[in-house]
N, C-alpha and C. Protein backbone atom coordinates (compact mmCIF):
# COMPACT_ATOMS: atom_id res chain seq x y z
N UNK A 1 -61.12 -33.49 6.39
CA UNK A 1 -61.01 -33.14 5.00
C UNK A 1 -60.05 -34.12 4.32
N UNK A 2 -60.11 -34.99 3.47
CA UNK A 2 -59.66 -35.75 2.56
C UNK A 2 -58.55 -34.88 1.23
N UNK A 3 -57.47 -35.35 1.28
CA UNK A 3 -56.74 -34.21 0.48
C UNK A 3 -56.34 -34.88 -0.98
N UNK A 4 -56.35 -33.99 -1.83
CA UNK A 4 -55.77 -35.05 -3.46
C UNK A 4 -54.01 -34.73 -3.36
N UNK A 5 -53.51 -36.21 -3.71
CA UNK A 5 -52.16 -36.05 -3.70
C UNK A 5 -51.46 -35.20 -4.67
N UNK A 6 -52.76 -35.04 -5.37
CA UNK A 6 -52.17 -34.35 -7.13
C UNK A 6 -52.12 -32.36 -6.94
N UNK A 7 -52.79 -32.13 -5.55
CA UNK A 7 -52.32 -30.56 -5.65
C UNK A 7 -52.51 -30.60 -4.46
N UNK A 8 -51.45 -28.99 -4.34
CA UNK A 8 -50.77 -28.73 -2.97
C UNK A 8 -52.06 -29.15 -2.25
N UNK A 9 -51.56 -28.84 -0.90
CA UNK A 9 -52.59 -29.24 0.43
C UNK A 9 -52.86 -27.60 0.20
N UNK A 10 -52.32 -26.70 0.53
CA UNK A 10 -52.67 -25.13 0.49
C UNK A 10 -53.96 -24.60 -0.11
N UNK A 11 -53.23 -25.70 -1.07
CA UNK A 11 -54.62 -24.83 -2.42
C UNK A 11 -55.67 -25.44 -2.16
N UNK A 12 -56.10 -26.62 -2.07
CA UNK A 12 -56.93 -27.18 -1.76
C UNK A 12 -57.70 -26.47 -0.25
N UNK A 13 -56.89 -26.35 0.76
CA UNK A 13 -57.71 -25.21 1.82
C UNK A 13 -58.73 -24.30 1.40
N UNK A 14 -57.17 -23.46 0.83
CA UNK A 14 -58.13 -22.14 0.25
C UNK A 14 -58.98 -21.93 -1.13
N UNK A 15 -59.15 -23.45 -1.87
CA UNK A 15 -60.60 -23.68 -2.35
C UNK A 15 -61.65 -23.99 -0.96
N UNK A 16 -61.73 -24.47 -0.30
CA UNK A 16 -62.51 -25.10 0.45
C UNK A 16 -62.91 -24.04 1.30
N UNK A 17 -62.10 -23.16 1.92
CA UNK A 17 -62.44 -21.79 2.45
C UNK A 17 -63.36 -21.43 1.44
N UNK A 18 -62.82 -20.87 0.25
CA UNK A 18 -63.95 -19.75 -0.13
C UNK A 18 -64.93 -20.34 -1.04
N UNK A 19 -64.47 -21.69 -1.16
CA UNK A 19 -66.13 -22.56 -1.33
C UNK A 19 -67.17 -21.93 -0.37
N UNK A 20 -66.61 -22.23 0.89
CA UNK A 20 -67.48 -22.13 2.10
C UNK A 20 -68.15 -20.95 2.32
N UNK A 21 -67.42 -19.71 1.79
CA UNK A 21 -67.88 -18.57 1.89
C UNK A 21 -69.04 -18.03 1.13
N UNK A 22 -68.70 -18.65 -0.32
CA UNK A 22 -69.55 -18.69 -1.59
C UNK A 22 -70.95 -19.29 -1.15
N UNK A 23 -71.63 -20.70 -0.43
CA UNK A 23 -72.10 -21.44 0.21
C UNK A 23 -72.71 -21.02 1.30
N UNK A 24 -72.20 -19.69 2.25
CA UNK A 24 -72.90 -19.36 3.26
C UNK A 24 -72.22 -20.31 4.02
N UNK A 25 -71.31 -20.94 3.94
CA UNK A 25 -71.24 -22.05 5.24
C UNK A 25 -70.36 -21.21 6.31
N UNK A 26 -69.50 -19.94 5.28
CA UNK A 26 -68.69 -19.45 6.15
C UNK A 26 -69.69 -18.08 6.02
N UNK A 27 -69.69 -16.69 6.83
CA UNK A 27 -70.32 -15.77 7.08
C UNK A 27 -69.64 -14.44 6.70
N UNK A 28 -69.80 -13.67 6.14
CA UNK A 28 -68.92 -12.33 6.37
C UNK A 28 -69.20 -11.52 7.30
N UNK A 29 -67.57 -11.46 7.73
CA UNK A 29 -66.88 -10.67 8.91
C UNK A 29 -66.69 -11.86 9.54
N UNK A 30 -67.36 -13.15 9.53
CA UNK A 30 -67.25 -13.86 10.69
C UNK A 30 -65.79 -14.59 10.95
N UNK A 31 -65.22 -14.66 12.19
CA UNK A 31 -64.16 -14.48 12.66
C UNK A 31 -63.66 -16.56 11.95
N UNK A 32 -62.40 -16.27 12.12
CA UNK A 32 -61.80 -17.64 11.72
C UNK A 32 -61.11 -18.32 12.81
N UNK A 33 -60.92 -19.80 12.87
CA UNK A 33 -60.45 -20.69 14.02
C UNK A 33 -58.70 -19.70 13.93
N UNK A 34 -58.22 -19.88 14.95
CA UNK A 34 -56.28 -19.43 14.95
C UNK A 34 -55.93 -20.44 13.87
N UNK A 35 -54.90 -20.25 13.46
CA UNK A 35 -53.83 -21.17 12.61
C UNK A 35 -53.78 -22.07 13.06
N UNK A 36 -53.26 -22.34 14.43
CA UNK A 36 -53.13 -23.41 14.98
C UNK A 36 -54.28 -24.53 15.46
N UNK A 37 -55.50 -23.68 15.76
CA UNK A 37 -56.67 -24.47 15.58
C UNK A 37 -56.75 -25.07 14.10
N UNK A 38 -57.01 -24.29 13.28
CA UNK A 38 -57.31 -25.03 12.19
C UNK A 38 -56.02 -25.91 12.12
N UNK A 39 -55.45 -25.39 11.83
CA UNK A 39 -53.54 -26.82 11.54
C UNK A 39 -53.98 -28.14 12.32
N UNK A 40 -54.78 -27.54 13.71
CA UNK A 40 -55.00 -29.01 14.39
C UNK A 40 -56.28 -29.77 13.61
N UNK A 41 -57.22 -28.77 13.40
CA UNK A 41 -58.05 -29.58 12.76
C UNK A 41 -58.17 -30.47 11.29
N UNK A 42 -57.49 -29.53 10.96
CA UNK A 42 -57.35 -30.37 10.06
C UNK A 42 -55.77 -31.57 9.31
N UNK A 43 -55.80 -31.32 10.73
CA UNK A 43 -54.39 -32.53 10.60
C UNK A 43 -53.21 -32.22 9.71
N UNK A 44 -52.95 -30.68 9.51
CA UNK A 44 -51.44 -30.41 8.51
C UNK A 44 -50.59 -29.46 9.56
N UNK A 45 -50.13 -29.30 8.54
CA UNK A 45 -48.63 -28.49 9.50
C UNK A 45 -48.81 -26.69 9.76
N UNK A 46 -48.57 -26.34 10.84
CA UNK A 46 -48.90 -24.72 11.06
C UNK A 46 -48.54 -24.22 9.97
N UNK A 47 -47.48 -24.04 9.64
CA UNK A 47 -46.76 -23.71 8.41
C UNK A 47 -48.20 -23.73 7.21
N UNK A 48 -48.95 -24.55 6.75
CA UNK A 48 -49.78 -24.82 5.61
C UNK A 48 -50.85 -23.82 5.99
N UNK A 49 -51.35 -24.11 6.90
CA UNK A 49 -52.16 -22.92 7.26
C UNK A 49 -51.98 -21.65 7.39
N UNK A 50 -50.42 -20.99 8.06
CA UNK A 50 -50.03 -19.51 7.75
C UNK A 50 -50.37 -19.32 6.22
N UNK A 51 -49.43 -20.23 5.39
CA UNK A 51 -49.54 -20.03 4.22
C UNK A 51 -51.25 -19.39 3.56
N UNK A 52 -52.00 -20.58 3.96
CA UNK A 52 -53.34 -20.34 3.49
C UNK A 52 -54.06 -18.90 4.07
N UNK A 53 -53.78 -18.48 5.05
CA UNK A 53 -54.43 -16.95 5.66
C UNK A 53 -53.27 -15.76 4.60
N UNK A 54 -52.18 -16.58 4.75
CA UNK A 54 -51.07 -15.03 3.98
C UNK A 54 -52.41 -14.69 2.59
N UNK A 55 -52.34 -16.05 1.53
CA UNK A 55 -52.35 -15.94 0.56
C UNK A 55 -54.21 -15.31 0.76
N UNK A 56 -54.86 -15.86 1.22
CA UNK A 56 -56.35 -15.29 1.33
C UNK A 56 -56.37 -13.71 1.85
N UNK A 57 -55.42 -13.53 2.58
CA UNK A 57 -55.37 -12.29 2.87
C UNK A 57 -55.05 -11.47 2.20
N UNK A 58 -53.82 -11.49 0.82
CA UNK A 58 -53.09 -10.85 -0.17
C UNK A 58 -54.73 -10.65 -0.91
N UNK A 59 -55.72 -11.58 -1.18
CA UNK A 59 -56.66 -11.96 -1.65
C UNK A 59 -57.32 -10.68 -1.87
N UNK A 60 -57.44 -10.10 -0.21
CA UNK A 60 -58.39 -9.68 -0.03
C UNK A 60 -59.62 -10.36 0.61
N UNK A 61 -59.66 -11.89 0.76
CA UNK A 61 -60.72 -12.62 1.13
C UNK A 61 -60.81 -12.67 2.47
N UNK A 62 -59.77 -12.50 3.37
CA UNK A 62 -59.72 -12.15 4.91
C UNK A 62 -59.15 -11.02 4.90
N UNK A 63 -59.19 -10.58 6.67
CA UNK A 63 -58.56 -9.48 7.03
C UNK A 63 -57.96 -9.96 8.35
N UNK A 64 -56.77 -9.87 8.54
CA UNK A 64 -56.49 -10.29 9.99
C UNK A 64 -55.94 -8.85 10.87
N UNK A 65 -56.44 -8.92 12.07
CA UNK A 65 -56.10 -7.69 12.72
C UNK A 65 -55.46 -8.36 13.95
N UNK A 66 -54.39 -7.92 13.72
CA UNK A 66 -52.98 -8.37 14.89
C UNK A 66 -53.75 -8.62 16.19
N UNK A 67 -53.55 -9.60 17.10
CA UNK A 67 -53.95 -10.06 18.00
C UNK A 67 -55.44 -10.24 18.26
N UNK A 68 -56.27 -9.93 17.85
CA UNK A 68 -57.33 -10.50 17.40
C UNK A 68 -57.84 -11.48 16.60
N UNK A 69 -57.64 -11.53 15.51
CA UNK A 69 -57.55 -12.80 14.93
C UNK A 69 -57.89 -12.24 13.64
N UNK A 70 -58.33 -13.76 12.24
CA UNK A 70 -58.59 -13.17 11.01
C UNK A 70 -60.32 -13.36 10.82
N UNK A 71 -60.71 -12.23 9.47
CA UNK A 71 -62.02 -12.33 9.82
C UNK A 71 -62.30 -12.84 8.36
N UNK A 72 -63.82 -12.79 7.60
CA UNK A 72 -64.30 -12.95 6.42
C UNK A 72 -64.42 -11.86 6.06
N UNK A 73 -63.61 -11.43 4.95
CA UNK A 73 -64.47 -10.11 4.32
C UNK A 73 -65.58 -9.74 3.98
N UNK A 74 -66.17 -8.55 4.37
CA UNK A 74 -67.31 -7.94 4.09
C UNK A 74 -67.54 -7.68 3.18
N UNK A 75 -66.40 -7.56 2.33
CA UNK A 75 -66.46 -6.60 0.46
C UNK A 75 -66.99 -7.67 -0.32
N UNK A 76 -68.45 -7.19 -0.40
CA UNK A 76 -69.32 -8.16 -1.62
C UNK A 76 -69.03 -8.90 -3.08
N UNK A 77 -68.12 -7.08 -3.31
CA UNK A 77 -67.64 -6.75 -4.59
C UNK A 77 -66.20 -8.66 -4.72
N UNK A 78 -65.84 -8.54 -3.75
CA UNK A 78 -64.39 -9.54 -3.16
C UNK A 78 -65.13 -11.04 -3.21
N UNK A 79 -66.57 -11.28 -2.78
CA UNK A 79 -67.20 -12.56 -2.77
C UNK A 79 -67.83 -12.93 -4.20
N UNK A 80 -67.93 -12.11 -5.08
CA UNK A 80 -68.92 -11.92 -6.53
C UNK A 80 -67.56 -12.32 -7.07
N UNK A 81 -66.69 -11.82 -6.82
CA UNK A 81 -64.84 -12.04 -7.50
C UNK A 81 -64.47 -13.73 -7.42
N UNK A 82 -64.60 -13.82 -6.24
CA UNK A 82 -64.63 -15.53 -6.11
C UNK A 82 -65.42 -16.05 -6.90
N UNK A 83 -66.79 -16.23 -6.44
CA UNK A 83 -67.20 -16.94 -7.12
C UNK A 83 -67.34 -16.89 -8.96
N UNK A 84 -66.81 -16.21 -9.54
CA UNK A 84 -67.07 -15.93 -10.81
C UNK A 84 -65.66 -16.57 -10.90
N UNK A 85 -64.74 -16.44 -10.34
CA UNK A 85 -63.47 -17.33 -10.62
C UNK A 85 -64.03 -19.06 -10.79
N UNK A 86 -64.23 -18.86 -9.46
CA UNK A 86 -64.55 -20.57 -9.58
C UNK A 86 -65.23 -21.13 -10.47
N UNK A 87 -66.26 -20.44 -10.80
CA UNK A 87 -67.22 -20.62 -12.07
C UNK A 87 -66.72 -20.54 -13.52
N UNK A 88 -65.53 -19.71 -13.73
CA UNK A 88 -64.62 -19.70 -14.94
C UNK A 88 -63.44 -20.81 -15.08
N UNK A 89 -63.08 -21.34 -13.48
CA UNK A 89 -63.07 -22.56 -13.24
C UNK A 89 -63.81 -23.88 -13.83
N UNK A 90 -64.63 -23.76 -13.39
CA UNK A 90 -65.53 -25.16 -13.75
C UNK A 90 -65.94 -25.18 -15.24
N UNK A 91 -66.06 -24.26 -15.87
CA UNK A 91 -66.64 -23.93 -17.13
C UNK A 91 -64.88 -24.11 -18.72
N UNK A 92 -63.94 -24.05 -17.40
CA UNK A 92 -63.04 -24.12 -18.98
C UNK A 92 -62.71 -25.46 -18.76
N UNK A 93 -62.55 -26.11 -17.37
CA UNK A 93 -62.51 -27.61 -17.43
C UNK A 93 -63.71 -28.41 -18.17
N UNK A 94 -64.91 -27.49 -18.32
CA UNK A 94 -65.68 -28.77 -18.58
C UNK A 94 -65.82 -28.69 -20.05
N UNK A 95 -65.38 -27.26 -20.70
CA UNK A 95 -65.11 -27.28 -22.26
C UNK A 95 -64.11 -28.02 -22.80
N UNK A 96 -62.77 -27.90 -21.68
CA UNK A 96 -61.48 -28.93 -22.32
C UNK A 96 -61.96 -30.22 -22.47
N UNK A 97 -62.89 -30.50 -21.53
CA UNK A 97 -63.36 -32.01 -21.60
C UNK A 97 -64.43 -32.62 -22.97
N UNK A 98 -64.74 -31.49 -23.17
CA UNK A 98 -65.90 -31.94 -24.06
C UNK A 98 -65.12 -31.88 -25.29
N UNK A 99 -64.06 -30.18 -25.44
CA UNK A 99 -63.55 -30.70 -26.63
C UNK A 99 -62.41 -31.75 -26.64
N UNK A 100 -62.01 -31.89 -25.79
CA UNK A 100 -61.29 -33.70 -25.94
C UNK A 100 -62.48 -34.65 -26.70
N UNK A 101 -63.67 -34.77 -26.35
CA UNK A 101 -64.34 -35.69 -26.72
C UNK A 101 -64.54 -35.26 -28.48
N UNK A 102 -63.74 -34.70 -29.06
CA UNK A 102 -64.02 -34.32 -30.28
C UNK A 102 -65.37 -33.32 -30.66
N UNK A 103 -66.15 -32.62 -29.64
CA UNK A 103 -67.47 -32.03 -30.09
C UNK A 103 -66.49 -29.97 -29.95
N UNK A 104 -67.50 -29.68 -30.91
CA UNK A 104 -67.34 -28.42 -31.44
C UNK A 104 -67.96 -27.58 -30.56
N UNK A 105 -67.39 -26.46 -30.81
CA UNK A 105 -68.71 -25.13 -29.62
C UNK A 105 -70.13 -25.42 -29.73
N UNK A 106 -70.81 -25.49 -31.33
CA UNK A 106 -71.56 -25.80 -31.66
C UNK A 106 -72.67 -27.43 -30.88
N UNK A 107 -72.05 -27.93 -30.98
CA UNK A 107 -71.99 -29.54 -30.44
C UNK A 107 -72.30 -29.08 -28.61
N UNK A 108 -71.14 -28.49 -28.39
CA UNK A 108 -71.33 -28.40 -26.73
C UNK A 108 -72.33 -27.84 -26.53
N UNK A 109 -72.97 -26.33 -27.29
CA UNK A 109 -74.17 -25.93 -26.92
C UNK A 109 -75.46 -26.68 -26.96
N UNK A 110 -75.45 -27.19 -27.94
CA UNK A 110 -76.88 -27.77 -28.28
C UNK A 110 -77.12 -29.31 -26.92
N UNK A 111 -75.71 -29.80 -27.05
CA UNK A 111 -75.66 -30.71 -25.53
C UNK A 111 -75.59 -29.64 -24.47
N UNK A 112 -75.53 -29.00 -24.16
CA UNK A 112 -75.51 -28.59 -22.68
C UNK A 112 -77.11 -28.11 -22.67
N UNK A 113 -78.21 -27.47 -23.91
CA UNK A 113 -78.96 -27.14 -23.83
C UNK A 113 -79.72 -28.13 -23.88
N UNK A 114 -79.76 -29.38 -24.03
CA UNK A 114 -80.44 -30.34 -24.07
C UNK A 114 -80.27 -30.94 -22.52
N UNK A 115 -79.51 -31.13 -22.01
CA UNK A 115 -79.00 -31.19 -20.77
C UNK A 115 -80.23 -30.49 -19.69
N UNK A 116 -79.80 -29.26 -19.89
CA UNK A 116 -80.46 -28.45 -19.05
C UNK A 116 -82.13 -28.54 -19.12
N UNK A 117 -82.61 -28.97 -20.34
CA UNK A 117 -83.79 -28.75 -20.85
C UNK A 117 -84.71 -30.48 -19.50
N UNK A 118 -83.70 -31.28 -19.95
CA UNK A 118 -83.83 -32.77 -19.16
C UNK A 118 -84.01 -32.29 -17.31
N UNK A 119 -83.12 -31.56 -16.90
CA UNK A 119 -83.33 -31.31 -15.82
C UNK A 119 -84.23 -30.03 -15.19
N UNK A 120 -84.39 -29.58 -16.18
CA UNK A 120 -85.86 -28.59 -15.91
C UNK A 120 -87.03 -29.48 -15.72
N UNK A 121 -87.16 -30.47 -16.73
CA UNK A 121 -88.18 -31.31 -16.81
C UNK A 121 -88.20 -31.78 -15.45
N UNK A 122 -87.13 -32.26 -15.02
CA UNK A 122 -87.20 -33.05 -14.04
C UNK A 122 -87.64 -32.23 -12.46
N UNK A 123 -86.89 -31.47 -12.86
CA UNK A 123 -86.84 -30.41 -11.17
C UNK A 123 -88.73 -30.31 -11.41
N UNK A 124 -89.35 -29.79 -13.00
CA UNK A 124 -91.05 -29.56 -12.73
C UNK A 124 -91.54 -30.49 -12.03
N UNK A 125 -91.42 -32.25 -12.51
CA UNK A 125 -91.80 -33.35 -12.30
C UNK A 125 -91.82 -33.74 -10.52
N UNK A 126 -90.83 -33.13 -9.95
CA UNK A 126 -90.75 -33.24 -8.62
C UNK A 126 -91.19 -32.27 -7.65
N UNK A 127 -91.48 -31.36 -8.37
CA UNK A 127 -92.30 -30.14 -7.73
C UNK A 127 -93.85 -30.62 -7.78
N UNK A 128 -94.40 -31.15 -8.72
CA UNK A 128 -95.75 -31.19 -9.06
C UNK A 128 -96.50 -31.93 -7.70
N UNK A 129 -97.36 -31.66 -7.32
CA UNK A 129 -98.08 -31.98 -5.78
C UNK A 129 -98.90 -33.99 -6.02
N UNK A 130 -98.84 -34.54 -5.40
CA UNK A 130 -98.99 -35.89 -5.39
C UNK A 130 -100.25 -35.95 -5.55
C-alpha cells in the first residue's frame, strides 16, 4: 500500500479497510489478519494498526473478541453507514472543486447531467453486439 504524506497513515488504513468492505473485497463477519500481521504487512508500526482496529471498533465496523481475534461486522445497517459517508465524502469534494472553478449549483447540475448522459451513451455503445 503506497501512503500520502499529507494524512495520517491511520486514516488512510481505515479508509482502505472499509473501502474494502464496501467492495466485497473484505466479507462480513470475516475474520481479520492480528495487528501484528497486518503491521507486518503493511510495513508500519504495531502501534498504527492497534490504533486502526481501536478506532474501527469504536466504529462499530469490527468486533474483536479477546483472544480470538477481530471480525467484520455483520450490521448491514453499519455497512449502508459507511458507505453513504464516503459518498458524502466524494460528493462535497467534488462540489468544492467545481465551485472553485467559479460554476453555480445550477452550472454543476446541468454539467454533471451532461456528463452522465456522455457515459450512458457510451456504456450503450459497448454493450451493443458486434
Amino acid at each position: 500500500m503506497e501512503f500520502d504524506a499529507r494524512v495520517p497513515i491511520y486514516l488512510q488504513i481505515i479508509d482502505k479497510i472499509q473501502r474494502d468492505i464496501i467492495l466485497g473485497r473484505l466479507k462480513e463477519g470475516e475474520k481479520l489478519p492480528s495487528v501484528r500481521l497486518m503491521a507486518l504487512d503493511l510495513k508500519v508500526n504495531v502501534n498504527t494498526v492497534q490504533r486502526v482496529y481501536q478506532e474501527l471498533e469504536r466504529e462499530g465496523v469490527i468486533i474483536t473478541q479477546r483472544g480470538i481475534g477481530s471480525f467484520i461486522t455483520e450490521d448491514e445497517e453499519i455497512i449502508k453507514k459507511i458507505r453513504q459517508q464516503m459518498a458524502d465524502e466524494l460528493l462535497k469534494n467534488f462540489l468544492e472543486g467545481m465551485k472553485g472553478l467559479g460554476m453555480s449549483f445550477a452550472d454543476i447540475v446541468k454539467c454533471l447531467k451532461d456528463y452522465i448522459s456522455e457515459e450512458e451513451k457510451k456504456d450503450a455503445a459497448n454493450k451493443r453486439p458486434d
